[in-house]
Protein backbone atom coordinates (compact mmCIF):
# COMPACT_ATOMS: atom_id res chain seq x y z
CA UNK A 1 -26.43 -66.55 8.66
CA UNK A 2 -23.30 -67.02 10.95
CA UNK A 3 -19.76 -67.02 9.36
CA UNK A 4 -18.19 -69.95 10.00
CA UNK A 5 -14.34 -69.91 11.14
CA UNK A 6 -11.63 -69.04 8.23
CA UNK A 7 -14.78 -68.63 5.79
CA UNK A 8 -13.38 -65.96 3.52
CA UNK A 9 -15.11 -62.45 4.34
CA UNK A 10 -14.77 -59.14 1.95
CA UNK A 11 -15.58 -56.91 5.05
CA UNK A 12 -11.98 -56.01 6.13
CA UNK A 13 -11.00 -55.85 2.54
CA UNK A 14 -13.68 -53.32 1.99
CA UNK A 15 -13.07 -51.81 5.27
CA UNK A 16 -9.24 -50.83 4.13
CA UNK A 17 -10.27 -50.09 0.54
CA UNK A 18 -13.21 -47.17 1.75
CA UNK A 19 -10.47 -46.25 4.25
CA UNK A 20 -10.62 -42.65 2.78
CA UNK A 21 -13.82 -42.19 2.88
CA UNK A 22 -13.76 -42.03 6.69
CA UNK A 23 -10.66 -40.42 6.54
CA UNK A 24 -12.01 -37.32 4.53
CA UNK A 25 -15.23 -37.39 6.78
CA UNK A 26 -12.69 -36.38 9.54
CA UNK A 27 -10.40 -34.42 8.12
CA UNK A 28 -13.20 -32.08 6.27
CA UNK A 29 -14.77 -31.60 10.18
CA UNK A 30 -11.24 -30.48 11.39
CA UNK A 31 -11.21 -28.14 8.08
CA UNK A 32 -14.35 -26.83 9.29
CA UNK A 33 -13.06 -26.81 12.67
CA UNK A 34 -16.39 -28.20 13.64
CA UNK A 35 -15.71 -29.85 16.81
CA UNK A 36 -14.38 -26.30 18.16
CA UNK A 37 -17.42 -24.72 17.10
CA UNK A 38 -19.44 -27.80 18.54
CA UNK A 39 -17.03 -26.81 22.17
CA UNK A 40 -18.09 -23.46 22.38
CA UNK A 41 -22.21 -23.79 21.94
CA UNK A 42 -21.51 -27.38 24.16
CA UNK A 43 -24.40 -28.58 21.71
CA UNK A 44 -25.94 -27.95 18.59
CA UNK A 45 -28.62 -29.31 15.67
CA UNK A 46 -27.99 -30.26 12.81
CA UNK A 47 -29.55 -27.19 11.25
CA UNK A 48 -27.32 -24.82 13.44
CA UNK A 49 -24.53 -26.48 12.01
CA UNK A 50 -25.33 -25.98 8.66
CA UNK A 51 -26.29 -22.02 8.92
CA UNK A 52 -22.85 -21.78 10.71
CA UNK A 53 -20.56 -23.86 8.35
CA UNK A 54 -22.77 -21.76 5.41
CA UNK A 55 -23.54 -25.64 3.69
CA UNK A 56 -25.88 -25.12 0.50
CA UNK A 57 -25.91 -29.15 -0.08
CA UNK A 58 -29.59 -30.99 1.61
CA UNK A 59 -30.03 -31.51 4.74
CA UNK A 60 -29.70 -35.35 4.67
CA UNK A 61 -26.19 -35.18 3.55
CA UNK A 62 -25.63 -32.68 6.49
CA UNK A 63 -27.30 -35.43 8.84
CA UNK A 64 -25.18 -38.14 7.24
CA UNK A 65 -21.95 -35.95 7.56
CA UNK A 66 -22.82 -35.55 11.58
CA UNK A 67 -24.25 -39.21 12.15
CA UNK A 68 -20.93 -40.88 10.45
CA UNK A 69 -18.68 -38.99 12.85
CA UNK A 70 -21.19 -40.25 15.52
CA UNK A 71 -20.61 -43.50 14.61
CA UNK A 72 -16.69 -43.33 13.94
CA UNK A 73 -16.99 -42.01 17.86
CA UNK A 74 -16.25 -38.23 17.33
CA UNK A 75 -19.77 -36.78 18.20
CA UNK A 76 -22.44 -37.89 21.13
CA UNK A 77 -25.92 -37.62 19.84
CA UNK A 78 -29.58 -37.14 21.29
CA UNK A 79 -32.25 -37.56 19.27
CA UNK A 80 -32.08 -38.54 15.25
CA UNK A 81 -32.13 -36.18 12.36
CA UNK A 82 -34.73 -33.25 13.29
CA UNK A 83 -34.68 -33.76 16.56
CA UNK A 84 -30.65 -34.67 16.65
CA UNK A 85 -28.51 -32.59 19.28
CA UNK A 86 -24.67 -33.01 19.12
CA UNK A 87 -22.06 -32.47 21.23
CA UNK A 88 -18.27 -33.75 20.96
CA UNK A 89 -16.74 -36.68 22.64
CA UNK A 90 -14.45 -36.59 25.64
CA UNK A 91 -11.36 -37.29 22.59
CA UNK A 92 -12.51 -34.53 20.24
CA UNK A 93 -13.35 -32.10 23.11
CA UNK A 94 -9.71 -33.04 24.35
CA UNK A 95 -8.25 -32.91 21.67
CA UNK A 96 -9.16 -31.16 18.26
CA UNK A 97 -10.66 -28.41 20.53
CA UNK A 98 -8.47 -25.69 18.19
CA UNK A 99 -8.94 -23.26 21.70
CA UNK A 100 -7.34 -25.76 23.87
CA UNK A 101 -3.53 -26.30 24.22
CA UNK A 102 -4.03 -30.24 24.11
CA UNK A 103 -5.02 -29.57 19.97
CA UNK A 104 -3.58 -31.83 18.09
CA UNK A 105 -5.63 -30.98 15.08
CA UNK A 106 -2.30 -29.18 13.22
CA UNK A 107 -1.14 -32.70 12.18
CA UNK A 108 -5.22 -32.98 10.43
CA UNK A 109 -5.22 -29.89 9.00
CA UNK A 110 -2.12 -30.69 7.15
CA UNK A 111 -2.76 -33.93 6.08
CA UNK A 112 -6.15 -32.81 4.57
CA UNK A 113 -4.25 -29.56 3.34
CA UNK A 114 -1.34 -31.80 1.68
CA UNK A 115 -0.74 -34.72 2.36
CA UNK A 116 -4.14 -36.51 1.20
CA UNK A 117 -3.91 -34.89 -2.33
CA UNK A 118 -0.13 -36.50 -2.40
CA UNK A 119 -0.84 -39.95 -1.79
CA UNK A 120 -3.08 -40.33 -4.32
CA UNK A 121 0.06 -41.32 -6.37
CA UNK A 122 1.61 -43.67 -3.75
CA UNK A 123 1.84 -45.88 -6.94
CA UNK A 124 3.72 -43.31 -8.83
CA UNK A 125 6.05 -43.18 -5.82
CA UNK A 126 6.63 -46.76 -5.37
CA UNK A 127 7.23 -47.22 -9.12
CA UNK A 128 9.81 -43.99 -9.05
CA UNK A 129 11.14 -44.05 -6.01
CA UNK A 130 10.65 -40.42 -6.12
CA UNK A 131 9.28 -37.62 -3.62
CA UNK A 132 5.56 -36.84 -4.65
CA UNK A 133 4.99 -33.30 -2.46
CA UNK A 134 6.19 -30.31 -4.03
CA UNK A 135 9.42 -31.74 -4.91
CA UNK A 136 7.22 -32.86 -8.19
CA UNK A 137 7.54 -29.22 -9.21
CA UNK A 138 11.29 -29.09 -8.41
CA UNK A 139 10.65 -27.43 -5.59
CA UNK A 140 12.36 -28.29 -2.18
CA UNK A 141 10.07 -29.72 0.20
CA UNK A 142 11.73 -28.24 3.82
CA UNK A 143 13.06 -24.54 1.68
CA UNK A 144 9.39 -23.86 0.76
CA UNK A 145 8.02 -24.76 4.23
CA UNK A 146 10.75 -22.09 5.87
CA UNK A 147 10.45 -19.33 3.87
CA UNK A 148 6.31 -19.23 3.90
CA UNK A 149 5.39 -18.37 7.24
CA UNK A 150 2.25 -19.60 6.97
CA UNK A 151 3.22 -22.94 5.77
CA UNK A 152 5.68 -23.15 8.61
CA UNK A 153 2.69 -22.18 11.20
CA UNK A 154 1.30 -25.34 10.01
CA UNK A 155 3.75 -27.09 9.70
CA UNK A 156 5.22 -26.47 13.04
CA UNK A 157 1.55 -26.90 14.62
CA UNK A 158 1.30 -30.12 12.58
CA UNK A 159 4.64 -31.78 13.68
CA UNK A 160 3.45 -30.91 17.30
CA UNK A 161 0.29 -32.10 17.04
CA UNK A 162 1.44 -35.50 16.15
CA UNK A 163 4.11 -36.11 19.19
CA UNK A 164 2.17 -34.11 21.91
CA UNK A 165 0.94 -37.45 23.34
CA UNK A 166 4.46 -38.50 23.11
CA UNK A 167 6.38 -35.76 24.56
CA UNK A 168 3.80 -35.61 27.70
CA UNK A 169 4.23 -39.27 27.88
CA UNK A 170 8.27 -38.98 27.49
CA UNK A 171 8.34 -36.35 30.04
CA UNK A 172 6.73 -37.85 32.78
CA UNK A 173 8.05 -41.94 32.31
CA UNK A 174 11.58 -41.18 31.22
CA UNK A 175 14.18 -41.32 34.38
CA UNK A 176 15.30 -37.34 34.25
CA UNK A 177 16.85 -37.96 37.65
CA UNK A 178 20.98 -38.30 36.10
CA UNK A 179 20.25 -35.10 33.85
CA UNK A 180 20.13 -31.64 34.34
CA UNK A 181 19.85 -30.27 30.22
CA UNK A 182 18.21 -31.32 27.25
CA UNK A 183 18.19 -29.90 23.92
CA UNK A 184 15.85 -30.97 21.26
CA UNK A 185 17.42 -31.00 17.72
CA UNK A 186 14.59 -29.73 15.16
CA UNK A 187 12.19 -28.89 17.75
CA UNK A 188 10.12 -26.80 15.68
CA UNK A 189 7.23 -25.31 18.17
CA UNK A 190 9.05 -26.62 20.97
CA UNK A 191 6.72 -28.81 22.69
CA UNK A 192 8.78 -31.52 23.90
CA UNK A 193 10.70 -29.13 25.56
CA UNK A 194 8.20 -27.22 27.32
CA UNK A 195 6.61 -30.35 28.62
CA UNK A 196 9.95 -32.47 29.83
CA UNK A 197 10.70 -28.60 31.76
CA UNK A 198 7.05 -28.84 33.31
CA UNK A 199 6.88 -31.83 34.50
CA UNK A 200 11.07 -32.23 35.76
CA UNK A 201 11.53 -28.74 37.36
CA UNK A 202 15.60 -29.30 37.82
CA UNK A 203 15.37 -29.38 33.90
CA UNK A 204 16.54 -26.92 31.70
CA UNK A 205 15.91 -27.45 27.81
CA UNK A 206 16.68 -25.77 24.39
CA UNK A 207 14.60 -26.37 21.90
CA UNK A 208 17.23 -26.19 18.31
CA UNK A 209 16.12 -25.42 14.71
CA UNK A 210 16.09 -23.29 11.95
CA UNK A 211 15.72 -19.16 12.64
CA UNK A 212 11.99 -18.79 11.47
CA UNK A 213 11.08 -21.35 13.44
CA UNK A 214 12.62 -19.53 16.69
CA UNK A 215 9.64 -16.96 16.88
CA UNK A 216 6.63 -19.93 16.97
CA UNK A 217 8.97 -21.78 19.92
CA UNK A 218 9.33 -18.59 21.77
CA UNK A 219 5.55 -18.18 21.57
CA UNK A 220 5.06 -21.80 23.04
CA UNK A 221 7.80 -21.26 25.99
CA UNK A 222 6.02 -17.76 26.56
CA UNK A 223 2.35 -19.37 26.71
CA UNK A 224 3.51 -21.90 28.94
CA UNK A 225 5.42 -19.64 31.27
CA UNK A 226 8.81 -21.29 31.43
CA UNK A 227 10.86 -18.97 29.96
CA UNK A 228 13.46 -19.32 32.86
CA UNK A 229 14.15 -22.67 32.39
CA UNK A 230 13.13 -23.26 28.43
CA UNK A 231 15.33 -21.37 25.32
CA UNK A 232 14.73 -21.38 21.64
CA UNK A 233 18.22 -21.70 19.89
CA UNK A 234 18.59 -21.38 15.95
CA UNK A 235 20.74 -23.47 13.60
CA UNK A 236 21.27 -25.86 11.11
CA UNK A 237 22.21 -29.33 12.67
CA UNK A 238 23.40 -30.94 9.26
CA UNK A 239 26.00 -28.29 8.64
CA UNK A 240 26.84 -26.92 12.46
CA UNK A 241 27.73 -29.32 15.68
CA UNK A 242 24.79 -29.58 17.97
CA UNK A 243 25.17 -28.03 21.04
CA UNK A 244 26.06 -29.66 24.28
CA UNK A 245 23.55 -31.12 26.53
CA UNK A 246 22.55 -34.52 28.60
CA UNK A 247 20.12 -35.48 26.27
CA UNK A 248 19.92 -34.89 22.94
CA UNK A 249 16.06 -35.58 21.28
CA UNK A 250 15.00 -35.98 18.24
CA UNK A 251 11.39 -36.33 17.50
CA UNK A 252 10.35 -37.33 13.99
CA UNK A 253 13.25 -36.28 12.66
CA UNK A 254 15.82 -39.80 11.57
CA UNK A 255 12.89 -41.08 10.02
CA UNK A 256 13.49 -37.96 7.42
CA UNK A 257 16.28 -38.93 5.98
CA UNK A 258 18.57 -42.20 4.39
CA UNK A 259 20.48 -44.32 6.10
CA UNK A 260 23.77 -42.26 5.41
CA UNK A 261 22.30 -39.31 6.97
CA UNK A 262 20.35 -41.07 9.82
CA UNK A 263 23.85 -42.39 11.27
CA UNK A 264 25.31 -39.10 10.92
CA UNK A 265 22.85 -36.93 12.81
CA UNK A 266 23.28 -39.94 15.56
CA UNK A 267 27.09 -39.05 15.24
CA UNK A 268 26.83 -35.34 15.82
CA UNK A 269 24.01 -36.05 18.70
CA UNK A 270 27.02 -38.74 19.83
CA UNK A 271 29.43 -35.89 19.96
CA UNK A 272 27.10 -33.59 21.63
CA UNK A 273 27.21 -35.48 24.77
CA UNK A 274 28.46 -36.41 27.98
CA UNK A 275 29.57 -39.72 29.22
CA UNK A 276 26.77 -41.62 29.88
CA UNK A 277 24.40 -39.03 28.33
CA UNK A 278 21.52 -40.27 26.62
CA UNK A 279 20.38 -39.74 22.80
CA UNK A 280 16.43 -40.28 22.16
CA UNK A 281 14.64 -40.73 19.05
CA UNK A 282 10.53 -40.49 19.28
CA UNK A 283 9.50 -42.08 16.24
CA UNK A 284 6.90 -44.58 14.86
CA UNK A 285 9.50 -47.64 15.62
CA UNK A 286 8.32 -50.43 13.88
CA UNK A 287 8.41 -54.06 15.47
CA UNK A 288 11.62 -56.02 15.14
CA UNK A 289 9.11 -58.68 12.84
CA UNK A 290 7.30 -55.83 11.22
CA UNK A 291 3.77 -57.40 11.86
CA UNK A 292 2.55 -55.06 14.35
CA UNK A 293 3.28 -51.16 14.04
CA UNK A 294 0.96 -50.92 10.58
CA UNK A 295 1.31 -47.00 11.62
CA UNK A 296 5.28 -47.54 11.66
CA UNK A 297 5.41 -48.81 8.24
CA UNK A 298 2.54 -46.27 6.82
CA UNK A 299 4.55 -43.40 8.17
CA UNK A 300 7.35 -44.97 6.18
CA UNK A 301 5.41 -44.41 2.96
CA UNK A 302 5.04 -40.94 4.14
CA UNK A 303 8.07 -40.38 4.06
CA UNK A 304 8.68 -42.44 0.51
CA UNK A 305 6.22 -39.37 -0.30
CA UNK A 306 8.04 -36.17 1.64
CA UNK A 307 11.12 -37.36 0.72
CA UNK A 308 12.08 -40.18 -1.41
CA UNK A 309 14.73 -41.73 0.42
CA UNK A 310 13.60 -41.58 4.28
CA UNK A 311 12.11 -44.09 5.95
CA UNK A 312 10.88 -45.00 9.58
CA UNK A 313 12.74 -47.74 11.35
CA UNK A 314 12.88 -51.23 13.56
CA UNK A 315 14.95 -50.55 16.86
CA UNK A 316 16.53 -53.55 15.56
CA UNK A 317 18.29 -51.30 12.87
CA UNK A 318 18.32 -48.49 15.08
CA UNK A 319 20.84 -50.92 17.16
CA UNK A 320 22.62 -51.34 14.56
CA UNK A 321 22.97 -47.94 13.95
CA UNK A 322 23.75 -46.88 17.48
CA UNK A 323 26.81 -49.40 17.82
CA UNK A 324 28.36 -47.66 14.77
CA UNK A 325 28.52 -44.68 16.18
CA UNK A 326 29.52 -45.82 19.68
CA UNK A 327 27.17 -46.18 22.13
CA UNK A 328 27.88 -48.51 24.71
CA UNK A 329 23.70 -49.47 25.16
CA UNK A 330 20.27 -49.06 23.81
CA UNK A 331 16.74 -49.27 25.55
CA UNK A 332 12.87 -48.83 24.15
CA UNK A 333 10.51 -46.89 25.99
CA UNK A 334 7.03 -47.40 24.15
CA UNK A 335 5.36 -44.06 24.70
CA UNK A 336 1.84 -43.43 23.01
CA UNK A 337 -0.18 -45.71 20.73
CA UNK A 338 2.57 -46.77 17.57
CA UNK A 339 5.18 -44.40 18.96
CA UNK A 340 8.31 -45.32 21.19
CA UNK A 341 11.41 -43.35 22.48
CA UNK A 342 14.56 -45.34 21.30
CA UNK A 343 17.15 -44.79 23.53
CA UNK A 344 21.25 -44.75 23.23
CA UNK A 345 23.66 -43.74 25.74
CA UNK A 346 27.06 -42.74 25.45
């Protein structure tokens, strides 16, 4: 029977509330790193899957596993359950390839390694106002990243994963032609850098944060090739000036912190530059009326859960924020999907 218009419907209610379902289905594949197994055979059955991944549960759950990321629009199939042959999608191939340098699986891998076990007490959060990550064990969140390298591999490969749409994006649509240096504060892997350098060959970029982090960047600017025009710099920008440059970026890295602290680093960025330089912040921005970036306000909670007291931002308030400090105008360059580049200059 046809719904008729404003008849109440459960199906987006129930969509949201099974949310993690799908969510798990995905992450669990990236766990598996499935679709880079599914990249290198180009296709496989059902049954080749299983032997590989070393499943012991029936083979119906293995088909429904494989048919539900068919239908969320991560696998092409052929055939149905026997006769089934998979192969990955032009996204998945793209992207969560774990041989490819477009992987953005990192960001996954993390989320299924961490975060999805943390926001299980969202409530708790939102009733405490308190971090829920490791912080629960009085242990500091960013400390116990840095000193276990292979936390900070993933980590690093996480925070990368999530902007590499942006910083390509950023790199080729931002006007570089004023500019000749850019230095990204806490640019962990060092990503943006690499990409604004190959795509804007008068650049020259330093990519700025802690020591262990300056090995991982060093291996990106190697694998890349741009070691002549790309540097890995070490330092802590809450307790030493930033260093001088054009621009000064920071991706996914305000939304960290309170509103204190988020004028602050905008200060030292501030100081950093030249007349007419240009600060950028590549964040989840949310929408002056907060109706439409869902993503914005969800990474928000994230952070309610990293952190306790950061949260992602309108670029109404990051206005606000930039005329404190002093810069004479702002502009919003929307980069990919929920993520813009807000934009001050001095």
């Amino acid at each position: 029977m046809e719904q008729q218009p404003n008849q109440p419907s459960p199906e987006n209610i129930m969509k949201i509330g099974t949310g993690f379902w799908a969510s798990k289905i995905l992450l669990t594949a990236v766990s598996f790193q499935l679709f880079t197994i599914v990249a290198e055979k180009k296709t496989m059955k059902a049954e080749d899957v299983k032997d590989i991944l070393g499943l012991k549960c029936a083979n119906r759950h293995v088909y429904d596993f494989l048919d539900a990321l068919t239908g969320f629009g991560f696998l092409k199939r052929d055939g149905v359950l026997e006769t089934a042959i998979y192969s990955n999608t032009v996204d998945t191939d793209t992207f969560l390839d774990s041989n490819k340098p477009s992987y953005i699986g990192g960001i996954l891998e993390m989320m299924n390694n961490r975060l999805y076990g943390f926001w299980g007490n969202l409530g708790e959060g939102l009733l405490t106002g308190l971090p829920q990550n490791e912080a629960k064990r009085s242990e500091d969140f960013f400390g116990l990243i840095y000193k276990d390298p292979e936390k900070l591999n993933e980590f690093t490969h996480a925070m990368s994963g999530i902007q590499m749409g942006n910083f390509i994006t950023f790199a080729q649509k931002f006007d570089f032609t004023k500019y000749k240096t850019l230095i990204d504060v806490g640019g962990s892997a060092g990503l943006l850098s690499v990409m604004v350098a190959k795509h804007n060959p008068h650049m020259h970029c330093t990519s700025f944060d802690l020591p262990p982090v300056e090995p991982i960047a060093n291996a990106t600017i190697q694998q890349f090739g741009l070691p002549d025009r790309v540097k890995a710099a070490s330092g802590d920008f809450f307790t030493m000036p930033i260093p001088d440059a054009d621009i000064v970026v920071m991706g996914n890295i305000l939304h960290d912190w309170n509103e204190e602290n988020k004028i602050s680093l905008m200060r030292k960025a501030y100081e950093a530059l030249p007349d007419n330089g240009a600060f950028v912040a590549i964040e989840g921005i949310i929408d002056d009326e907060r109706k439409q970036n869902v993503f914005g306000m969800m990474m928000s909670l994230n952070m309610l859960i990293e952190t306790g007291t950061g949260f992602d931002y309108t670029f109404a308030d990051f206005n606000k924020w930039a005329n404190i400090v002093g810069f004479k105008s702002t502009s919003l360059l929307p980069l990919v999907g929920p993520s813009s580049a807000a934009i001050a200059y001095k």
